[in-house]
N, C-alpha and C. Protein backbone atom coordinates (compact mmCIF):
# COMPACT_ATOMS: atom_id res chain seq x y z
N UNK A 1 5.94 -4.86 10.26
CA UNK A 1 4.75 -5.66 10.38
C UNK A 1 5.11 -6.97 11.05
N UNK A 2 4.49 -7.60 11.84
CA UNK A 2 4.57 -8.86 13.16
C UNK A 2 3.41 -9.27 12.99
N UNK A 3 2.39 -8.85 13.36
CA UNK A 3 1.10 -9.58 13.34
C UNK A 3 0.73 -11.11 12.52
N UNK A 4 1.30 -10.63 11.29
CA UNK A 4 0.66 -12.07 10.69
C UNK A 4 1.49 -11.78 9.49
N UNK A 5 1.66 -12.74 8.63
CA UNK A 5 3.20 -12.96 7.63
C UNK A 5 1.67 -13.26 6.12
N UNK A 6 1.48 -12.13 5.46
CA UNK A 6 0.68 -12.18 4.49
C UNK A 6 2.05 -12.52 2.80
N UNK A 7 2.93 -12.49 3.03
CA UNK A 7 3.89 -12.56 1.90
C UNK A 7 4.50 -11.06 1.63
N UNK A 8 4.24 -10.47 2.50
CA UNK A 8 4.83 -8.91 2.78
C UNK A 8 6.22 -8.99 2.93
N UNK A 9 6.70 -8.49 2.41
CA UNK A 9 8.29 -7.93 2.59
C UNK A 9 9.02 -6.62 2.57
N UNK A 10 9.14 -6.03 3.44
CA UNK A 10 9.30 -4.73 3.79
C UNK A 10 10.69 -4.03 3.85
N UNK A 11 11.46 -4.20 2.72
CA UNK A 11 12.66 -3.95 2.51
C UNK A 11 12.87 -1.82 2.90
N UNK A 12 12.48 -1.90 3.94
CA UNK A 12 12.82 -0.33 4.27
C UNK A 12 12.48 -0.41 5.92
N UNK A 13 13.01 0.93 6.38
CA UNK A 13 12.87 0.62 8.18
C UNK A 13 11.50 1.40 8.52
N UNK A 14 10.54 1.33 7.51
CA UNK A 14 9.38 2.27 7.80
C UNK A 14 8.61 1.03 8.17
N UNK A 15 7.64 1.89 9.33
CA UNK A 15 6.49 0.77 10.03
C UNK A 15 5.14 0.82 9.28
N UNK A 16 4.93 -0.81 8.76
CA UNK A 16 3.61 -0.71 8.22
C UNK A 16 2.53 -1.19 9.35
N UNK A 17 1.20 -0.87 9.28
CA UNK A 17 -0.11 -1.26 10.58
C UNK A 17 -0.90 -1.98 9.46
N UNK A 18 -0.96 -3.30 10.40
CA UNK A 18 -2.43 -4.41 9.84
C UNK A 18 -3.59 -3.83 9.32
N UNK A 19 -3.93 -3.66 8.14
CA UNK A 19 -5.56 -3.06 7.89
C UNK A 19 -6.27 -4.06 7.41
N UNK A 20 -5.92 -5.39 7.31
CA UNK A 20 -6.25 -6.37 6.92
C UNK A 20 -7.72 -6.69 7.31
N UNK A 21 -8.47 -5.62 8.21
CA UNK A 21 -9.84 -6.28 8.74
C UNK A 21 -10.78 -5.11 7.56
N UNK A 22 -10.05 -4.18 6.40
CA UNK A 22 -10.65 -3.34 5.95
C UNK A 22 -11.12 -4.43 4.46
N UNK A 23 -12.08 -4.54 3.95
CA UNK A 23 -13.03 -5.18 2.69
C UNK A 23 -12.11 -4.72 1.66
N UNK A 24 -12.11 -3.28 1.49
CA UNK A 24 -11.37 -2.27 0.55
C UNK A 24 -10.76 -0.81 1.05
N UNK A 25 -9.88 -0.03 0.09
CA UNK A 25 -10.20 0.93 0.34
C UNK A 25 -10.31 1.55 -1.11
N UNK A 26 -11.12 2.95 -1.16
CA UNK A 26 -10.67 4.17 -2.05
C UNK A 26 -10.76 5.36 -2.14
N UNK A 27 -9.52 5.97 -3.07
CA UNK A 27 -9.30 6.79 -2.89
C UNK A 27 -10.10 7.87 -3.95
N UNK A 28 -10.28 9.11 -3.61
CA UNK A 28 -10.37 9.59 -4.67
C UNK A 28 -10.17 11.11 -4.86
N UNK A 29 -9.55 11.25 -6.03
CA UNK A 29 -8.48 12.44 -6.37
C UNK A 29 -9.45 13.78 -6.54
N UNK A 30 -8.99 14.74 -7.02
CA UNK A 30 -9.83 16.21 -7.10
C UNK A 30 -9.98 15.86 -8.33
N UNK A 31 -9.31 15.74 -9.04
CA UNK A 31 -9.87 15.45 -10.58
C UNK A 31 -11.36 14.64 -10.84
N UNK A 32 -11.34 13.59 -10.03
CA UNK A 32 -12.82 12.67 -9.71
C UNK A 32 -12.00 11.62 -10.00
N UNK A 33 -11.11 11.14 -10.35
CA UNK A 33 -10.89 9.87 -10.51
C UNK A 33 -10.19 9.06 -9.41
N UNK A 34 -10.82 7.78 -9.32
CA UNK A 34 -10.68 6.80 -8.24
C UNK A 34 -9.74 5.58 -8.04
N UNK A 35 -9.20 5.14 -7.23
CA UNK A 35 -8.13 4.17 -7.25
C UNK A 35 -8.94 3.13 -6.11
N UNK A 36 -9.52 2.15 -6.53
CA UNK A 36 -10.41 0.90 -5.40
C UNK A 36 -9.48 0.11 -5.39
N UNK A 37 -8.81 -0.10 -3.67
CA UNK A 37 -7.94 -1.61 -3.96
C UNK A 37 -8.94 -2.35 -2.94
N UNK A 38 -9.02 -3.43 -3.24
CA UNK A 38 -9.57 -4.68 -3.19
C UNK A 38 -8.39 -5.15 -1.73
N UNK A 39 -9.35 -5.68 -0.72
CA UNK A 39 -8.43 -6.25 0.31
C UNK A 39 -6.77 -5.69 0.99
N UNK A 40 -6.74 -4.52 1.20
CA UNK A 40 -5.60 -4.05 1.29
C UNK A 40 -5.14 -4.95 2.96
N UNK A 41 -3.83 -4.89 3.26
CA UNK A 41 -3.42 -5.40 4.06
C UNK A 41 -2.18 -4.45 5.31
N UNK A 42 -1.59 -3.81 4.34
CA UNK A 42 -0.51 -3.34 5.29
C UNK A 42 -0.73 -1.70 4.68
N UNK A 43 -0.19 -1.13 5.67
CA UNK A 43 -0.11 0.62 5.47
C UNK A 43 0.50 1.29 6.32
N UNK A 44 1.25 2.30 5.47
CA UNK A 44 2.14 3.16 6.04
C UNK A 44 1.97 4.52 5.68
N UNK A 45 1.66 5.13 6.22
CA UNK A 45 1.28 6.48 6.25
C UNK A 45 2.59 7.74 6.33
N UNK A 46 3.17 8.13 5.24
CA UNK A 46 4.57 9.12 5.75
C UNK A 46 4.29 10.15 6.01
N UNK A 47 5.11 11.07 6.84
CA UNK A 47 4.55 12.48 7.20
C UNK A 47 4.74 13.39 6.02
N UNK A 48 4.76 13.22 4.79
CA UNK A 48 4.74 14.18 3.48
C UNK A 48 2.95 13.66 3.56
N UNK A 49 2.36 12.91 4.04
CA UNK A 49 1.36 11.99 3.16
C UNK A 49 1.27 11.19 2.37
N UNK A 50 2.28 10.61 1.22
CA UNK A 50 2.34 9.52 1.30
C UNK A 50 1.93 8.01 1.34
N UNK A 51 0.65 7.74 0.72
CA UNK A 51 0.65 6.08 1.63
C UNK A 51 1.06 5.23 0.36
N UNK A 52 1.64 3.89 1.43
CA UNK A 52 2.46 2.54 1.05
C UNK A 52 1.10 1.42 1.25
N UNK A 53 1.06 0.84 0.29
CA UNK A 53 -0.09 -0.33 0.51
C UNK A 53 0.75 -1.21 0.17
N UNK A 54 0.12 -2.57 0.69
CA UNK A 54 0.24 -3.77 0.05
C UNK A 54 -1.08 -4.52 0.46
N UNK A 55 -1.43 -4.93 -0.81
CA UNK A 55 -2.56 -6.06 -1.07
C UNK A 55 -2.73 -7.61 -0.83
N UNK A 56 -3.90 -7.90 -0.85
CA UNK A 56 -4.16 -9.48 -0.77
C UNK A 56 -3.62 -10.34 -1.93
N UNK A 57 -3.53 -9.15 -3.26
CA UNK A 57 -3.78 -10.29 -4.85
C UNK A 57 -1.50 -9.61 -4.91
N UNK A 58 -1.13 -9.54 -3.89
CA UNK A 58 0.18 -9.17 -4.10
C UNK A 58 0.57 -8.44 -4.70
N UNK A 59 -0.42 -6.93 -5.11
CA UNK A 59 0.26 -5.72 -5.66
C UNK A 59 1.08 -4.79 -4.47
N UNK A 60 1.74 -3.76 -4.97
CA UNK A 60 2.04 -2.26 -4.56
C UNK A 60 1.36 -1.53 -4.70
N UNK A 61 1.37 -0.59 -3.84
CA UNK A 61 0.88 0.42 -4.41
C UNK A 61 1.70 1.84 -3.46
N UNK A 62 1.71 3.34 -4.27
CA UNK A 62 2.10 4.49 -3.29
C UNK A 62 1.49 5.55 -4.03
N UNK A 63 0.54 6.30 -3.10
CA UNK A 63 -0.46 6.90 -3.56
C UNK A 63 0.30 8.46 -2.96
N UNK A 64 -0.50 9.32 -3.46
CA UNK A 64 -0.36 10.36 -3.23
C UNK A 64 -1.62 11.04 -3.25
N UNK A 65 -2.20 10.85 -2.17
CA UNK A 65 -3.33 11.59 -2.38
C UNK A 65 -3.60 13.34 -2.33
N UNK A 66 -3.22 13.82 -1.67
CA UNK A 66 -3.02 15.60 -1.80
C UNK A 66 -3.04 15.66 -3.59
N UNK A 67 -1.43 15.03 -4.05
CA UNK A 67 -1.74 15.96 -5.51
C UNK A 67 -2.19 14.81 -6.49
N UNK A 68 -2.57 14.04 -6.29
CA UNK A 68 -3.79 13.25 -7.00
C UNK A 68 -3.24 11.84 -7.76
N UNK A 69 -2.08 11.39 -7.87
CA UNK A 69 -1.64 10.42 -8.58
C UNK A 69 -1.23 9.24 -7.57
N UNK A 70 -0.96 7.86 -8.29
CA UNK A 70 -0.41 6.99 -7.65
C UNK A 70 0.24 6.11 -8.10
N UNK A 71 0.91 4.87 -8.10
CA UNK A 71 1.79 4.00 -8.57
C UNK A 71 1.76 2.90 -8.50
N UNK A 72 1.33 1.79 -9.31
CA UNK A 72 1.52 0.25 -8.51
C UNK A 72 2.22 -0.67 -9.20
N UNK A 73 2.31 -1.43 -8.73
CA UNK A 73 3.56 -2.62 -9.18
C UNK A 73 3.48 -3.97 -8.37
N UNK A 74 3.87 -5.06 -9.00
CA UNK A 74 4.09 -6.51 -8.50
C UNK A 74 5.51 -6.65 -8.41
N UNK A 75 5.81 -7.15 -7.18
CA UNK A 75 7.44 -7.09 -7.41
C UNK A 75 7.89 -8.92 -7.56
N UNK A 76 8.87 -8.92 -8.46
CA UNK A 76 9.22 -10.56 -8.30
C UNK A 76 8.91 -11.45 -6.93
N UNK A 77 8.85 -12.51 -7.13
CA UNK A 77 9.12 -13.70 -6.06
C UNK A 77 10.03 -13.31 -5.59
N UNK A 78 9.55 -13.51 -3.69
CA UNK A 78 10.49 -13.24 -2.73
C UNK A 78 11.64 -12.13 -2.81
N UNK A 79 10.97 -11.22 -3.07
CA UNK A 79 11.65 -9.64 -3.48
C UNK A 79 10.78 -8.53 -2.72
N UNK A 80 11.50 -7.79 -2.20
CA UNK A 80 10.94 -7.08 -1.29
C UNK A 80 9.98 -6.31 -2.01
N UNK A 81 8.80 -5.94 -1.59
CA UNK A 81 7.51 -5.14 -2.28
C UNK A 81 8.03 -3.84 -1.97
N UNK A 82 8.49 -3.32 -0.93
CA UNK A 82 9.12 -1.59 -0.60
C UNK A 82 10.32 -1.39 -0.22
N UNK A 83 11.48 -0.90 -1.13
CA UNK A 83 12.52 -0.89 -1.16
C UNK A 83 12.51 1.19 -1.14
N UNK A 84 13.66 1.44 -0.01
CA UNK A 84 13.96 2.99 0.27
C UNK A 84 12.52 3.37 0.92
């Protein structure tokens, strides 16, 4: 990520793209249940599917949308948000 320095830190050699002009996004699983993030900013899309977020309010997140679950986390001050 280059565009603009949101407090992102990208401790891996994967490329994240600006979505920063998106309000929100969400997702939602086969089960019916929904994951709304609020102001997302960066995203990386892996070829398993895969996606890497990072937010405005400084969460994580890595979703899995195909089999329905996801993961989020705040990582310390000045600590990379995506590590591997």
């Amino acid at each position: 990520m280059d565009k603009k320095d949101y407090g992102f830190i990208n401790g891996t050699e994967l490329v994240f793209d600006d979505i920063s002009s998106e309000l929100n996004r969400e997702y939602t699983f086969s089960n019916g249940s929904k994951l709304f993030i609020e102001r997302p900013l960066v995203l990386n899309v892996s070829k398993s599917g895969g996606h890497r977020l990072y937010d405005a309010n400084g969460t994580s997140y890595y979703v899995q949308p195909k089999e329905g679950w996801y993961i989020k986390w705040v990582s310390s001050e000045k600590q990379p948000n995506f590590v591997k």
